[in-house]
C-alpha atoms as a PDB file:
ATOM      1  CA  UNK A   1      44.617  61.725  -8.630  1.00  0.00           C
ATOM      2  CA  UNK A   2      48.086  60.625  -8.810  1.00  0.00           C
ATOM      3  CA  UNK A   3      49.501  58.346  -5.958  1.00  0.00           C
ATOM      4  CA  UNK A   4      52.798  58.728  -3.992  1.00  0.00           C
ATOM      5  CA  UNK A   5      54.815  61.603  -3.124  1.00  0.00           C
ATOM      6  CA  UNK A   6      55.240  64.434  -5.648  1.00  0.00           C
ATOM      7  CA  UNK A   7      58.359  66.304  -5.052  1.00  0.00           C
ATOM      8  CA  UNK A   8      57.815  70.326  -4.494  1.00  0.00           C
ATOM      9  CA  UNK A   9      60.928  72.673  -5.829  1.00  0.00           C
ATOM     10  CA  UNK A  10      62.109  74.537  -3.421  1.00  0.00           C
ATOM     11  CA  UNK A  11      61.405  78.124  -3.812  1.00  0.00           C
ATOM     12  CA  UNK A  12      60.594  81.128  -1.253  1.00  0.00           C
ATOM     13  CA  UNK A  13      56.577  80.963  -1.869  1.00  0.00           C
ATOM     14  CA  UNK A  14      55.908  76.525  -1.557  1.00  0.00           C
ATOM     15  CA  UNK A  15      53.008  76.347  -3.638  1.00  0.00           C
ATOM     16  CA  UNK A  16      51.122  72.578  -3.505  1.00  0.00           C
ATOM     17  CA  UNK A  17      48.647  71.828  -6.535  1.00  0.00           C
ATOM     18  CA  UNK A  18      45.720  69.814  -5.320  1.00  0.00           C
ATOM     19  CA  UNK A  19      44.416  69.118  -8.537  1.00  0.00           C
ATOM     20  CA  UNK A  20      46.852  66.548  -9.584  1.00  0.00           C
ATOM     21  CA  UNK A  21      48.087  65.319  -5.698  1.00  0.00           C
ATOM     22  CA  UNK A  22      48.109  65.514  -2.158  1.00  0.00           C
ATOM     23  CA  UNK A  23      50.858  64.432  -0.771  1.00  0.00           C
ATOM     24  CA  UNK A  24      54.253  66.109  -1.115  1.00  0.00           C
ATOM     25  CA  UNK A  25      57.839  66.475  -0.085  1.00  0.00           C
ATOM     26  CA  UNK A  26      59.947  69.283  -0.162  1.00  0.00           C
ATOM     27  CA  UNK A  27      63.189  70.165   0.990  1.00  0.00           C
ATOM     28  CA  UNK A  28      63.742  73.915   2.266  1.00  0.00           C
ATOM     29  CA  UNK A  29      66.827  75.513   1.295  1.00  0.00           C
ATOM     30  CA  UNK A  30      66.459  78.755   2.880  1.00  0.00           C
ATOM     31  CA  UNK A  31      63.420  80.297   5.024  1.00  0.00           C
ATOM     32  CA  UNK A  32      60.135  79.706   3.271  1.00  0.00           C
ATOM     33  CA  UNK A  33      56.547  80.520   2.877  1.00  0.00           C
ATOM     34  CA  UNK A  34      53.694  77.795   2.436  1.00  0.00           C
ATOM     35  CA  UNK A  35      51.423  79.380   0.225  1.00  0.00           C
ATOM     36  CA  UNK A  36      47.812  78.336  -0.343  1.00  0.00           C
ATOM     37  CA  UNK A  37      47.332  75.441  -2.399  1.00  0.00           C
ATOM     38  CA  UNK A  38      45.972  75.532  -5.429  1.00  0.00           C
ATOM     39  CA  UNK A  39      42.925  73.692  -6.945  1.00  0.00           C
ATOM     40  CA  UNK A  40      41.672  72.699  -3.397  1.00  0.00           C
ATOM     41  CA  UNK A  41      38.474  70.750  -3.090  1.00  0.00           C
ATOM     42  CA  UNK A  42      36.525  70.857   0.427  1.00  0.00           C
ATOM     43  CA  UNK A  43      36.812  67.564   2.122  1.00  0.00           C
ATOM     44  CA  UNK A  44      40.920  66.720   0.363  1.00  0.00           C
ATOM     45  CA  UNK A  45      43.371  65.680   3.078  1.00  0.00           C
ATOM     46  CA  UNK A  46      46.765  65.029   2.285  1.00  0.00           C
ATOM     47  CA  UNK A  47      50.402  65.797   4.293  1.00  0.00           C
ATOM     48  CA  UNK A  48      53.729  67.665   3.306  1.00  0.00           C
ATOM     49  CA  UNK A  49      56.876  66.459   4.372  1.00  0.00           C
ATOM     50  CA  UNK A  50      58.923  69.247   5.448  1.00  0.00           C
ATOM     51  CA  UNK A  51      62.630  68.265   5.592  1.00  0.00           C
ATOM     52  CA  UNK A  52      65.783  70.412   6.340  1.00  0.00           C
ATOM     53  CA  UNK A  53      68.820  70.593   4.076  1.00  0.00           C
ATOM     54  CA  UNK A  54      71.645  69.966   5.123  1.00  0.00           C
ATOM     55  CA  UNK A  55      72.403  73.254   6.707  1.00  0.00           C
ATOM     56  CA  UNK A  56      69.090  73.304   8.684  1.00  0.00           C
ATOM     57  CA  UNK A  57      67.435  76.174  11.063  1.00  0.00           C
ATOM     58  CA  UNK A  58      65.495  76.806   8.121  1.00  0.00           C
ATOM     59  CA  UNK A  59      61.805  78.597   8.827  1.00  0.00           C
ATOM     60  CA  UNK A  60      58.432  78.164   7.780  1.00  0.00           C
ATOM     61  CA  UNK A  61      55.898  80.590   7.859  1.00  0.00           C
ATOM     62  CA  UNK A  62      52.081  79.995   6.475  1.00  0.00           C
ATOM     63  CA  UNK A  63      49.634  81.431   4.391  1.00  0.00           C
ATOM     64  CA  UNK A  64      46.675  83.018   6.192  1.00  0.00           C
ATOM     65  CA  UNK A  65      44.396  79.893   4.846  1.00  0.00           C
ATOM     66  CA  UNK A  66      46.316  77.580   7.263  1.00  0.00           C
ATOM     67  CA  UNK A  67      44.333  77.244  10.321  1.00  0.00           C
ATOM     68  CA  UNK A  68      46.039  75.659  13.635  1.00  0.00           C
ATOM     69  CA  UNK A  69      44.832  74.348  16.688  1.00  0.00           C
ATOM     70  CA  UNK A  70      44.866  77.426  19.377  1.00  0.00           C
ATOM     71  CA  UNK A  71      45.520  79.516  16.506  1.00  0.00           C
ATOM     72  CA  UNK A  72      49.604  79.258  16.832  1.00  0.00           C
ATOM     73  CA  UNK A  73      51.319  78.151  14.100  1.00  0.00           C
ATOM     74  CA  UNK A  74      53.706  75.445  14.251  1.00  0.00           C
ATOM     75  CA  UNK A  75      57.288  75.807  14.539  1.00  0.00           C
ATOM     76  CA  UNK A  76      60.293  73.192  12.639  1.00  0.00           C
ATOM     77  CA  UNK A  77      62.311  71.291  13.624  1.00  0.00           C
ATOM     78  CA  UNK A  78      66.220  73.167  13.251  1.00  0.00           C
ATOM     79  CA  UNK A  79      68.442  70.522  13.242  1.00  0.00           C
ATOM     80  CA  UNK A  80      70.358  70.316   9.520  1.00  0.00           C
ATOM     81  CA  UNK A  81      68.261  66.877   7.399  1.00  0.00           C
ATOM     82  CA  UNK A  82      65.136  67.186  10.319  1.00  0.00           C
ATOM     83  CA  UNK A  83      61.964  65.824   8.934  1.00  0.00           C
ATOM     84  CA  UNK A  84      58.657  67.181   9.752  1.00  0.00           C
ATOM     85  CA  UNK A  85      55.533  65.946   8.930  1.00  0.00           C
ATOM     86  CA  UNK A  86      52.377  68.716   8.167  1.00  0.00           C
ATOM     87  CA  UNK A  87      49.193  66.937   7.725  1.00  0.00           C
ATOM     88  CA  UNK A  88      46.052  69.164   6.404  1.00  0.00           C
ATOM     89  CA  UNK A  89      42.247  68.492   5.965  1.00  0.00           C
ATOM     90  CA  UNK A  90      40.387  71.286   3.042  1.00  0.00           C
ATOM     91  CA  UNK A  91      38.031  72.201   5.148  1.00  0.00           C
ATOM     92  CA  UNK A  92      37.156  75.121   2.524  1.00  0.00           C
ATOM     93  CA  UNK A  93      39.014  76.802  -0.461  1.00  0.00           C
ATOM     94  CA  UNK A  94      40.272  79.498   1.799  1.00  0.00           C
ATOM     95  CA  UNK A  95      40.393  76.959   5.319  1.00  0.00           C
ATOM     96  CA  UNK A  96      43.106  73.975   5.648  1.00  0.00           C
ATOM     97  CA  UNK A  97      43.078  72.931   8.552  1.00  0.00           C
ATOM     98  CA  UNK A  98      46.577  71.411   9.650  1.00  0.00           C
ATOM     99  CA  UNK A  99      48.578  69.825  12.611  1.00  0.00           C
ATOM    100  CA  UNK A 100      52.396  69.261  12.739  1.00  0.00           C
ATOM    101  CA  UNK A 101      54.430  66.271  13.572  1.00  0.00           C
ATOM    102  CA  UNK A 102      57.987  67.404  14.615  1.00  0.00           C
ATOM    103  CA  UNK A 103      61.246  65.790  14.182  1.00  0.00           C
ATOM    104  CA  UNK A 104      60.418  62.022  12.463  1.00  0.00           C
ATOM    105  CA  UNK A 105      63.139  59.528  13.257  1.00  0.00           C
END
């Protein structure tokens, strides 16, 4: 599997490929959907840097596969360049489970 972070194009479905990585950054230029990955293997872990553009209040929503604690999912930070951090765990092909760190600094 290739190291470091592989840059996603922004597009309204965010689709990650686990085959080849698992760690990704992408930055949203409009409201966007994280899709489910593709290629997952039970037991990958990996993270997606979410970062605004320069505009910001850009939203996320998730693919049913995303699982979060209490069943909420997480909201991003607005401000225009904000970085979030999603980290996930495969926990099966259709379960990753996920927490998000807000607003790195």
């Amino acid at each position: 599997m290739r190291q470091g972070l592989a840059a996603i194009t922004d597009a309204t479905s965010i689709v990650m490929n686990m085959a080849s990585q698992n760690q990704f950054t992408i930055t949203l230029g409009g409201n966007r959907t994280l899709a489910a990955p593709t290629n997952p293997t039970a037991g990958q872990t990996g993270h997606i840097y979410l970062i605004q553009d320069g505009t910001g209040s850009r939203t996320l929503s998730y693919n049913s596969v995303f699982k979060f604690a209490g069943g909420s999912d997480p909201v991003l930070s607005t401000a225009a360049n904000a970085v979030d951090l999603l980290v996930f765990s495969i926990r099966d092909t259709d379960k990753v489970d996920a927490v998000m760190v807000n607003d790195l600094k």
